[in-house]
C-alpha atoms as a PDB file:
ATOM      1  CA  UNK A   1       6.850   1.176 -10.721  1.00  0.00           C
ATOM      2  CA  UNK A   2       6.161   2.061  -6.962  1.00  0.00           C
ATOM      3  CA  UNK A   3       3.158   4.206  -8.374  1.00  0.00           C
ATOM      4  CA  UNK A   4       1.511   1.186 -10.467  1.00  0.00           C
ATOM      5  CA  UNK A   5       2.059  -0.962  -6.967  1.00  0.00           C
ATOM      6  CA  UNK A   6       0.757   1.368  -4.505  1.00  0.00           C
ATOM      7  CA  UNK A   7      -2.761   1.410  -7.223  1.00  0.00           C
ATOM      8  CA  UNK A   8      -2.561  -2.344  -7.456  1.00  0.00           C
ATOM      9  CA  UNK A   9      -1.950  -2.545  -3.753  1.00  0.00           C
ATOM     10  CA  UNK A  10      -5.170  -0.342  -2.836  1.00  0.00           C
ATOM     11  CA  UNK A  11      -7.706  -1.567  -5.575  1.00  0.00           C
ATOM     12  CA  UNK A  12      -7.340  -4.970  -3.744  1.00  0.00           C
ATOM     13  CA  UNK A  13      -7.793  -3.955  -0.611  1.00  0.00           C
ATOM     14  CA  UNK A  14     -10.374  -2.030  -1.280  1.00  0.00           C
ATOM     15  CA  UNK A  15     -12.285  -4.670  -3.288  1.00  0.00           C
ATOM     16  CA  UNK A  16     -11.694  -7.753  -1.527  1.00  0.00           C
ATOM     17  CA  UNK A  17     -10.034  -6.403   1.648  1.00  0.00           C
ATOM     18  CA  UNK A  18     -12.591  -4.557   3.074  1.00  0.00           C
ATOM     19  CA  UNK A  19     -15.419  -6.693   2.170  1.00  0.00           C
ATOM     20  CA  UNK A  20     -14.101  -9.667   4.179  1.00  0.00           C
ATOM     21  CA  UNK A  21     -14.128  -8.668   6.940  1.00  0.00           C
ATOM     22  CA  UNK A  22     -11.791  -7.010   9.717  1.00  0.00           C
ATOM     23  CA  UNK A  23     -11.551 -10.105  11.521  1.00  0.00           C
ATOM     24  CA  UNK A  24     -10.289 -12.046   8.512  1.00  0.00           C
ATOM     25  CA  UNK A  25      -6.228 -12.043   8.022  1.00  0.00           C
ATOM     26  CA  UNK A  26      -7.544 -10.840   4.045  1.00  0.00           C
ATOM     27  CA  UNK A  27      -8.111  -7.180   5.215  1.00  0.00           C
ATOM     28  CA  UNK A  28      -4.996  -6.999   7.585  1.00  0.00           C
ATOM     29  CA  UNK A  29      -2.963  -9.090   4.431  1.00  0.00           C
ATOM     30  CA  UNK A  30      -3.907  -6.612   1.656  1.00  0.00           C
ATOM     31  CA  UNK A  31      -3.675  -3.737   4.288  1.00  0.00           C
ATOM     32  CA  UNK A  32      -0.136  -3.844   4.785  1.00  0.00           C
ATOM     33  CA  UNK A  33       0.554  -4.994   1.382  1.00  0.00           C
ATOM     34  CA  UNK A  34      -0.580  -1.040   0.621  1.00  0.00           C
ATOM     35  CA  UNK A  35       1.041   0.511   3.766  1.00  0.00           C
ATOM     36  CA  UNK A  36       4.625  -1.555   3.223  1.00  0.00           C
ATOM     37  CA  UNK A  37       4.779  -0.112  -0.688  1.00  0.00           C
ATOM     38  CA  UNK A  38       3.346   3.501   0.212  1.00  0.00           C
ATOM     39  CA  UNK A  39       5.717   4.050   3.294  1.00  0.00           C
ATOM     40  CA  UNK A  40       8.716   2.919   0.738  1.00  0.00           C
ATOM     41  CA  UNK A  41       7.660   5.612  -1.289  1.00  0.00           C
ATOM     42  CA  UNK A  42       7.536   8.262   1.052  1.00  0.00           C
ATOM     43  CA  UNK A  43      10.753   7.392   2.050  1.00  0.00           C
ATOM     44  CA  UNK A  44      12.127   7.449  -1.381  1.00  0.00           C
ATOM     45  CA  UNK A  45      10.802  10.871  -2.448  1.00  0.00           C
ATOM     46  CA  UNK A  46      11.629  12.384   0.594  1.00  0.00           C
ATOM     47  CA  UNK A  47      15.210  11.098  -0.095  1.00  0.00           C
ATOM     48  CA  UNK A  48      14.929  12.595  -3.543  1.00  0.00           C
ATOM     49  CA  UNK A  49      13.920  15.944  -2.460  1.00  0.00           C
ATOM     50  CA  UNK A  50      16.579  16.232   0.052  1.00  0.00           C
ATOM     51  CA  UNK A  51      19.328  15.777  -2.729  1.00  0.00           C
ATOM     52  CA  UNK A  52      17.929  18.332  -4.852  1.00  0.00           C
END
């Protein structure tokens, strides 16, 4: 499920994040709505690994 988000979550900001503009709140918006997702993934499988 995080994997399917974190695609979502870059295919907009690529398409309509980027081409607004960095001044407009769209980029910054769809910017952390990849970072938030990918950072709770990192966090996750580095919790996974260390239990294995």
């Amino acid at each position: 499920m995080l994997i399917v988000w974190n695609i979502f979550a870059l295919k907009i900001f690529l398409d309509k994040g980027i081409e607004s503009g960095i001044e407009n709140w769209g980029c910054c918006a769809s910017l952390f709505g990849f970072l938030i997702p990918l950072a709770f993934s990192l966090i996750v499988f580095i919790k996974l690994k260390k239990v294995k």
